[in-house]
C-alpha atoms as a PDB file:
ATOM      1  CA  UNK A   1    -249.920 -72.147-195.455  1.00  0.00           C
ATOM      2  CA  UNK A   2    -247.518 -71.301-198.161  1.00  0.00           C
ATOM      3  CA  UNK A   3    -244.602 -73.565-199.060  1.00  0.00           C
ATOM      4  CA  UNK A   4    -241.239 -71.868-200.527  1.00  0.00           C
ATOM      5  CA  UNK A   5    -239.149 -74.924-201.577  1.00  0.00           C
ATOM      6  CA  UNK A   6    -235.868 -74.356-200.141  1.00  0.00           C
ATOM      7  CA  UNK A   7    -232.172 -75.009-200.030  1.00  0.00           C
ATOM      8  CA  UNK A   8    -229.989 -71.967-197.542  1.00  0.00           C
ATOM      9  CA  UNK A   9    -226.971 -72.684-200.139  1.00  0.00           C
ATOM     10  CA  UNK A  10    -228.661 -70.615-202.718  1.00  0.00           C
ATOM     11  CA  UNK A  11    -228.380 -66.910-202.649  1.00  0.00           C
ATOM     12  CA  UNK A  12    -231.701 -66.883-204.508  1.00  0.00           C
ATOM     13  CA  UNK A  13    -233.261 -68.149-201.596  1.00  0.00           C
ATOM     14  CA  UNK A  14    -231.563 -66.544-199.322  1.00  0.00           C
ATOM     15  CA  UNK A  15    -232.824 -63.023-200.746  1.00  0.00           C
ATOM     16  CA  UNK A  16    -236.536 -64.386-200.269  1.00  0.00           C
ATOM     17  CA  UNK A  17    -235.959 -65.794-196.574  1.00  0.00           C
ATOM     18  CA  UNK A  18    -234.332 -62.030-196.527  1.00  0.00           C
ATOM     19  CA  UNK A  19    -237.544 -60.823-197.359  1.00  0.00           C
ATOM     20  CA  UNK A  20    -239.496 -63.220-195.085  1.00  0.00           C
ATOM     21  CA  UNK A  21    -237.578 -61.644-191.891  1.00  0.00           C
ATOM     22  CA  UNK A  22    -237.608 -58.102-192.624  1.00  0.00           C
ATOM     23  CA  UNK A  23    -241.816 -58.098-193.465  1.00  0.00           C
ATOM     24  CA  UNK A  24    -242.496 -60.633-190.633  1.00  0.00           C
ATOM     25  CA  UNK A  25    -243.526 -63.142-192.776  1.00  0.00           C
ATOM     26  CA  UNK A  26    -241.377 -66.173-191.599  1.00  0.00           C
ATOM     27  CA  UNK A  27    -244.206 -67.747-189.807  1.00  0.00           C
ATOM     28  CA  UNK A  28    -246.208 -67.454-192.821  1.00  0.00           C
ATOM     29  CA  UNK A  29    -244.370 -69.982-194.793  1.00  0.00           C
ATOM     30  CA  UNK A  30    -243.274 -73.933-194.576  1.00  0.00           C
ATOM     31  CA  UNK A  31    -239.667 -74.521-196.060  1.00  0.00           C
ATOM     32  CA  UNK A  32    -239.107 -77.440-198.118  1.00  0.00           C
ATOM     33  CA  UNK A  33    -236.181 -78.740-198.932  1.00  0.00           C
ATOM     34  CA  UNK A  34    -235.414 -79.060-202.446  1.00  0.00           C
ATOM     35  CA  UNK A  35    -231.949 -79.429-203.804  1.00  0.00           C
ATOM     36  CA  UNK A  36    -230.316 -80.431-207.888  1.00  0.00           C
ATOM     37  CA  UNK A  37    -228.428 -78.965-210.576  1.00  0.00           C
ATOM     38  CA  UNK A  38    -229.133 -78.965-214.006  1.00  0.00           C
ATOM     39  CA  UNK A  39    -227.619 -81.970-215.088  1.00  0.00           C
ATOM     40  CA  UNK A  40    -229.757 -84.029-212.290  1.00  0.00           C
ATOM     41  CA  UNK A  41    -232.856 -82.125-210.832  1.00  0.00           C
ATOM     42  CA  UNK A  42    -233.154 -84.639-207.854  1.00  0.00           C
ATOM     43  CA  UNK A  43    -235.654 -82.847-205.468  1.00  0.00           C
ATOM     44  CA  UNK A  44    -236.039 -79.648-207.155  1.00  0.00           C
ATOM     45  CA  UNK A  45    -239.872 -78.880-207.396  1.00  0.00           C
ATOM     46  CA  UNK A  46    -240.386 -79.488-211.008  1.00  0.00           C
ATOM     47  CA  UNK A  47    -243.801 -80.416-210.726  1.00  0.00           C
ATOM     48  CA  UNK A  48    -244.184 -76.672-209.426  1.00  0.00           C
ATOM     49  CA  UNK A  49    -241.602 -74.864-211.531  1.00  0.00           C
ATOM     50  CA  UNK A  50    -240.899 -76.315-214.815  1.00  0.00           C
ATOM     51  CA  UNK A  51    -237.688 -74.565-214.909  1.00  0.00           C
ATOM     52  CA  UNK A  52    -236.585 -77.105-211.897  1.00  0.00           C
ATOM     53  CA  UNK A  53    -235.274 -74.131-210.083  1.00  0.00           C
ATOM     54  CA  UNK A  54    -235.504 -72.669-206.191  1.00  0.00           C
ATOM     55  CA  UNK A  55    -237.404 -70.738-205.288  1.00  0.00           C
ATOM     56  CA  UNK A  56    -240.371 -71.435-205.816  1.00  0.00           C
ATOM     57  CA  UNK A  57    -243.369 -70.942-203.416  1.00  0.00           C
ATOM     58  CA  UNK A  58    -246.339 -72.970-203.795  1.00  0.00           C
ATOM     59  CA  UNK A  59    -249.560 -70.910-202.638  1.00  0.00           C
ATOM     60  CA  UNK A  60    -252.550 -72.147-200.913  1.00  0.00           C
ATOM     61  CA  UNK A  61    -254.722 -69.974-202.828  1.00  0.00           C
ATOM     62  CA  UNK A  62    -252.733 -69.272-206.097  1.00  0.00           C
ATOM     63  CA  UNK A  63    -250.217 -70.501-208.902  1.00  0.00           C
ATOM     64  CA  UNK A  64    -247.032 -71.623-207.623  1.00  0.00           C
ATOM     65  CA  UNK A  65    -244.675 -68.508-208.114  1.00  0.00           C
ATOM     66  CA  UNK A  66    -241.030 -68.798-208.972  1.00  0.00           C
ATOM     67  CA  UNK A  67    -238.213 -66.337-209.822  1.00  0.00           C
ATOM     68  CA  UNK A  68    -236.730 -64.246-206.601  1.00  0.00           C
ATOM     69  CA  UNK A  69    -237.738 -61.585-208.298  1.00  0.00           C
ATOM     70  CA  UNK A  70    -241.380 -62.307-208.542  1.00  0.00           C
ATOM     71  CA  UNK A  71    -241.480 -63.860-205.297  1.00  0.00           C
ATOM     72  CA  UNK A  72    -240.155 -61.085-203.309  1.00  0.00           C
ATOM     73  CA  UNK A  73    -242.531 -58.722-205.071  1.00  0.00           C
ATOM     74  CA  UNK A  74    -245.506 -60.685-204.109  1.00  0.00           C
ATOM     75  CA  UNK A  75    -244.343 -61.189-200.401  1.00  0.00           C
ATOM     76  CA  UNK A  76    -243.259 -57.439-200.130  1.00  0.00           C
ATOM     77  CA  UNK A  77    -246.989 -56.704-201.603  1.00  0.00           C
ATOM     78  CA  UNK A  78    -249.103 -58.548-199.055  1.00  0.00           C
ATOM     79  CA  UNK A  79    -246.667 -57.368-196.169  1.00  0.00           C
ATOM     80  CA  UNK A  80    -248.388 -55.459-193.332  1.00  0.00           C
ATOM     81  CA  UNK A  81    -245.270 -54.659-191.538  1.00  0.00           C
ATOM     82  CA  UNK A  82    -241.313 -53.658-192.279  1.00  0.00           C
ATOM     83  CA  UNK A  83    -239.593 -51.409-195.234  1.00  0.00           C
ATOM     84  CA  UNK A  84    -241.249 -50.733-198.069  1.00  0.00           C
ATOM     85  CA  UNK A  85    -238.865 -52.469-200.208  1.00  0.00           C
ATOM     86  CA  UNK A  86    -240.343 -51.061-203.368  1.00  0.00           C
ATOM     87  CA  UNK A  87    -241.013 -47.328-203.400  1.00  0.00           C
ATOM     88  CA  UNK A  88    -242.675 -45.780-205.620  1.00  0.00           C
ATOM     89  CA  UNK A  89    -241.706 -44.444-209.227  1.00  0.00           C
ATOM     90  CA  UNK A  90    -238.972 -42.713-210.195  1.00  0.00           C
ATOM     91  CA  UNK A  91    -237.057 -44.345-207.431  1.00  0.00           C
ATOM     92  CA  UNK A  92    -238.397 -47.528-208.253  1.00  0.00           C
ATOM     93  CA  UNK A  93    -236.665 -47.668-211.449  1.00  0.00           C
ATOM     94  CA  UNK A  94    -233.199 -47.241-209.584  1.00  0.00           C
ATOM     95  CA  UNK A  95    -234.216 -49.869-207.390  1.00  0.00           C
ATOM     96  CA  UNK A  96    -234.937 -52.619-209.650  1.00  0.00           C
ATOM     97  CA  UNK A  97    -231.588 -51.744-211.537  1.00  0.00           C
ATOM     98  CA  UNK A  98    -229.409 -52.511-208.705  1.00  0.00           C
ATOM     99  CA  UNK A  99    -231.878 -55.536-207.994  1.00  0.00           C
ATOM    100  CA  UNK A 100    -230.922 -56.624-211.382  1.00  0.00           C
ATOM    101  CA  UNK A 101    -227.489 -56.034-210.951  1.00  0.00           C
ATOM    102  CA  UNK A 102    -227.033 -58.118-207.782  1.00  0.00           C
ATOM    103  CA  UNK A 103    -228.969 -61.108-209.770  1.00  0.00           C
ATOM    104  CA  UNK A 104    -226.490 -60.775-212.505  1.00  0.00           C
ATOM    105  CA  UNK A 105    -224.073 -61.117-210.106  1.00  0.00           C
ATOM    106  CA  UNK A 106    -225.798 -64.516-208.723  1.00  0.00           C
ATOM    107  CA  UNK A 107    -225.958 -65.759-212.025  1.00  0.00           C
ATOM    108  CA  UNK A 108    -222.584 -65.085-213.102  1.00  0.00           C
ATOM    109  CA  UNK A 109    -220.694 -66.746-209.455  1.00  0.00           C
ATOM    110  CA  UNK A 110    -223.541 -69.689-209.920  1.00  0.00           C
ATOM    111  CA  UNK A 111    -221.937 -70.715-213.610  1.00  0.00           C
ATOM    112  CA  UNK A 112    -218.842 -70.248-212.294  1.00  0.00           C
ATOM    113  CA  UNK A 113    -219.471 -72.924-209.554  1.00  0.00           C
ATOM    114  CA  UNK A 114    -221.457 -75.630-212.381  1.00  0.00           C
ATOM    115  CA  UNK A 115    -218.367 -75.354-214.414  1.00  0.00           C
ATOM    116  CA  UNK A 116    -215.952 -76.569-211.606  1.00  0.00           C
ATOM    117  CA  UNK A 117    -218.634 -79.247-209.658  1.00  0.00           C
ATOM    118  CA  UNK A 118    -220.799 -80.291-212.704  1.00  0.00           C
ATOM    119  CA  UNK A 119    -218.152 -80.826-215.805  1.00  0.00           C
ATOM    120  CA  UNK A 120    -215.042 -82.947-215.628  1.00  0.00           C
ATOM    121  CA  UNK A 121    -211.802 -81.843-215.585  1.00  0.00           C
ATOM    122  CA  UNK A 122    -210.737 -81.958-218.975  1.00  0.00           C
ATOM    123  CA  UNK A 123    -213.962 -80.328-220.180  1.00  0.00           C
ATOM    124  CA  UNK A 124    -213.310 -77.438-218.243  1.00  0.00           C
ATOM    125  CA  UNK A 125    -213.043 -74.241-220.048  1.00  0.00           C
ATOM    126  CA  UNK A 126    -210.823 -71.665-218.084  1.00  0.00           C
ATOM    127  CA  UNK A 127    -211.777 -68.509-220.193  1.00  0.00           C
ATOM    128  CA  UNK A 128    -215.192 -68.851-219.919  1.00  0.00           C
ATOM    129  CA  UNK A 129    -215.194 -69.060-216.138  1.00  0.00           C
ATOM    130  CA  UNK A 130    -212.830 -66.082-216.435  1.00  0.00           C
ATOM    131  CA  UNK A 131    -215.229 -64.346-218.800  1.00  0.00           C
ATOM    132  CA  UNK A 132    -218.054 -64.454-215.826  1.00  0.00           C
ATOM    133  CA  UNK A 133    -215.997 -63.294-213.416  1.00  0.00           C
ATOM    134  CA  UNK A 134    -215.232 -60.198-215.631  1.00  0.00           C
ATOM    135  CA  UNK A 135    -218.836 -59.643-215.736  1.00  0.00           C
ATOM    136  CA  UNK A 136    -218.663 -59.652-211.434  1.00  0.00           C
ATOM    137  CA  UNK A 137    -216.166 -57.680-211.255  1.00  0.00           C
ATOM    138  CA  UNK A 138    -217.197 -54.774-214.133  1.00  0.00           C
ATOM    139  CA  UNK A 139    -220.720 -55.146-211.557  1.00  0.00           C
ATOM    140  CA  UNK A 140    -218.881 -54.812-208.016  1.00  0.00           C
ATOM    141  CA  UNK A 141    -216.781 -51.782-209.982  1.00  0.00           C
ATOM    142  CA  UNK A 142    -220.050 -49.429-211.076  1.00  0.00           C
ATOM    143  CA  UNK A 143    -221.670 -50.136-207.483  1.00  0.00           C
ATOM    144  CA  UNK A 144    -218.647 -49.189-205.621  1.00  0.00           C
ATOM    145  CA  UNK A 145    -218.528 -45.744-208.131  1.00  0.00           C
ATOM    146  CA  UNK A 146    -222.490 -45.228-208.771  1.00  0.00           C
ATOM    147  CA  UNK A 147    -224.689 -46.602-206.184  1.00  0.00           C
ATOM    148  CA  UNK A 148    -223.066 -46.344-203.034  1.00  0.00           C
ATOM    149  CA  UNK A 149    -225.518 -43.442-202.025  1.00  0.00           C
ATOM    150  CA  UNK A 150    -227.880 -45.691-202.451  1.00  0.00           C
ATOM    151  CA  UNK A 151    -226.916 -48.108-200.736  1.00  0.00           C
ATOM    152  CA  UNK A 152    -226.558 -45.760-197.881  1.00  0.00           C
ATOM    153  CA  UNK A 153    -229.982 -45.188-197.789  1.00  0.00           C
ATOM    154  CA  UNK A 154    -233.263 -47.253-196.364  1.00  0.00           C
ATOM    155  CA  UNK A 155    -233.300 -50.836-196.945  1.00  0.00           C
ATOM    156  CA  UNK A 156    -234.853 -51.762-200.593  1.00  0.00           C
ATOM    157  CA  UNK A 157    -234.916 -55.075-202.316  1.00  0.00           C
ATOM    158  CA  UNK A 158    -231.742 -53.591-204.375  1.00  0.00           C
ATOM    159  CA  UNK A 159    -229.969 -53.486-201.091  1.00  0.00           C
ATOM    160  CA  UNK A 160    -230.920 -56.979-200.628  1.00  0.00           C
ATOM    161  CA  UNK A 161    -230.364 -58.811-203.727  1.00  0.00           C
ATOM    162  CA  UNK A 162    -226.426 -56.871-203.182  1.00  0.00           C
ATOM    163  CA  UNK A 163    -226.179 -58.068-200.108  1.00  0.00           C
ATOM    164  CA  UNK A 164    -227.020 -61.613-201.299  1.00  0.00           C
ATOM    165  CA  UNK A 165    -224.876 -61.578-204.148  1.00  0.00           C
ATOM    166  CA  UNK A 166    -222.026 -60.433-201.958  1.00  0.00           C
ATOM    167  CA  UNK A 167    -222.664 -63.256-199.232  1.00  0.00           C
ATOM    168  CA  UNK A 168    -222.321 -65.935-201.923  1.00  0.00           C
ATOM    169  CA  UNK A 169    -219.164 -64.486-203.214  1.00  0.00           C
ATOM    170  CA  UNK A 170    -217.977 -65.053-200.108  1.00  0.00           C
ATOM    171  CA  UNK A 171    -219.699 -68.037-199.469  1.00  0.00           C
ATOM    172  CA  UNK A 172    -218.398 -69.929-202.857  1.00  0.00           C
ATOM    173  CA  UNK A 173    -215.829 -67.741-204.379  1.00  0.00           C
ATOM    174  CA  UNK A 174    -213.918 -66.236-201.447  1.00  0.00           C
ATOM    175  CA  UNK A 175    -210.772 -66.894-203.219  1.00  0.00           C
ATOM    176  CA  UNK A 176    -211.005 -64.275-205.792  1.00  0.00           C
ATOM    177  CA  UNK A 177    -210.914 -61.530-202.818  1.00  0.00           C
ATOM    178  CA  UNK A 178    -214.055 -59.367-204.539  1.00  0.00           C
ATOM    179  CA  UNK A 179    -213.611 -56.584-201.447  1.00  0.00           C
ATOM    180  CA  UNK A 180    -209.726 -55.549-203.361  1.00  0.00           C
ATOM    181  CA  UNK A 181    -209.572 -52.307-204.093  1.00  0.00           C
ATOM    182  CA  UNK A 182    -213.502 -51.287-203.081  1.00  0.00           C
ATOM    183  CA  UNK A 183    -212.956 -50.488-199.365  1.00  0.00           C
ATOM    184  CA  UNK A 184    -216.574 -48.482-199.851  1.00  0.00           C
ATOM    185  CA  UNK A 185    -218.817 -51.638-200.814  1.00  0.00           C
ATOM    186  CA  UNK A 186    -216.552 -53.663-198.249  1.00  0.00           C
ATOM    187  CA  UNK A 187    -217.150 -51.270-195.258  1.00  0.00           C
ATOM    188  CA  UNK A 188    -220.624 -51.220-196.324  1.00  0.00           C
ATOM    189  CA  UNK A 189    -220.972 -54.935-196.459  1.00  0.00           C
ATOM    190  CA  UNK A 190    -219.969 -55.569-193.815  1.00  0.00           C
ATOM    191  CA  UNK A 191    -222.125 -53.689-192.051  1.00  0.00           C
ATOM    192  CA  UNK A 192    -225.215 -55.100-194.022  1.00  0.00           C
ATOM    193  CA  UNK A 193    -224.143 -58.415-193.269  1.00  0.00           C
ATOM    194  CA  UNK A 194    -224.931 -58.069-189.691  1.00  0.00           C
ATOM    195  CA  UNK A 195    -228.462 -57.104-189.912  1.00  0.00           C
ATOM    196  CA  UNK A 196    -230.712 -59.984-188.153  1.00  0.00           C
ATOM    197  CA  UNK A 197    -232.027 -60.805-191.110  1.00  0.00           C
ATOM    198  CA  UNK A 198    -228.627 -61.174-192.701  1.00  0.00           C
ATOM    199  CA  UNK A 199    -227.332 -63.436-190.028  1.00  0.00           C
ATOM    200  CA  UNK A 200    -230.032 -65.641-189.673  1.00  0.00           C
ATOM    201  CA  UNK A 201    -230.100 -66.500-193.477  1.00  0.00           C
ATOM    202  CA  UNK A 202    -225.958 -66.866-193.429  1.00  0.00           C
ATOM    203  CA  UNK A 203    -224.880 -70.118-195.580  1.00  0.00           C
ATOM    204  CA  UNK A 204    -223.182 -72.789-193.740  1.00  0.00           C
END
């Protein structure tokens, strides 16, 4: 059996346990716990992922892969069952462009939780964290004008890594009120946010 080192705070994570539910593949995986940060990697497998990041899934029969992005393409791959969250070509191309998009906005809400928990108070630097935030909020803008018809359509791992990114938002930066002003993503959020899946992979 397959091990994906695990922690359900991470919205990485959560877009491969995502995966997991939609293609029926929870069963075919043991969750690990693994938690750190990048000051102190604790449990994180880095023995499995030099990087010292989650996720990572440790295959019986292969490397260890690591990087959402490679991980859901694998799992989506050998699925027998669910979406196909990768169509084919041209599609494909819008597809993993909102993917992206949604990890951007994971990366950018991530550093803007490090700088806050990992560096003391009065190394703190207030424009930066405001800089990342402009870079979620220029993101939530061009879905809410561009891709919305996409996001209307069947589920795709774009759909998911949005979803995700929007989950954590709430999740760790509910404060800044991301849904202000784009009533469109909102409405469809909060839709999205009810699927199984989505529930069952909901940060505590």
């Amino acid at each position: 059996m397959d091990t994906l080192y695990h922690s359900p705070a991470s919205p990485y994570v959560r877009k491969v346990m995502v995966v997991l539910h939609e293609t029926g593949q929870l069963g075919a995986v043991r969750l690990t716990p693994a938690t750190g940060t990048p000051i102190d990697p604790a449990s994180m497998p880095v023995g499995h992922n030099p990087l010292g990041k989650i996720p990572a899934l440790e295959r019986e029969d292969g490397a260890t892969l690591y990087d959402s992005r490679v991980i859901c393409r694998y799992l989506a791959e050998r699925a027998t069952e669910g979406p196909r969250l990768y169509p084919a070509a041209p599609r494909l191309w819008e597809v993993l462009t909102l993917e992206a998009t949604g990890e951007g906005i994971m990366d950018a809400a991530i550093l803007m939780r490090y700088e806050t928990v990992l560096r003391p108070d009065d190394r703190q630097f207030p424009a930066w964290v405001e800089g990342q935030w402009a870079k979620i909020a220029r993101s939530l803008d061009a879905i809410e004008s561009r891709w919305m018809g996409h996001l209307a359509g069947s589920l795709d791992i774009g759909q998911i890594a949005v979803g995700c990114a929007l989950g954590y938002l709430d999740f760790r930066h509910d404060a800044r009120r991301w849904r202000d002003g784009r009533e469109t993503l909102a409405a469809w959020y909060a839709e999205f946010a009810e699927r199984p899946a989505m529930r069952a992979t909901r940060p505590e």
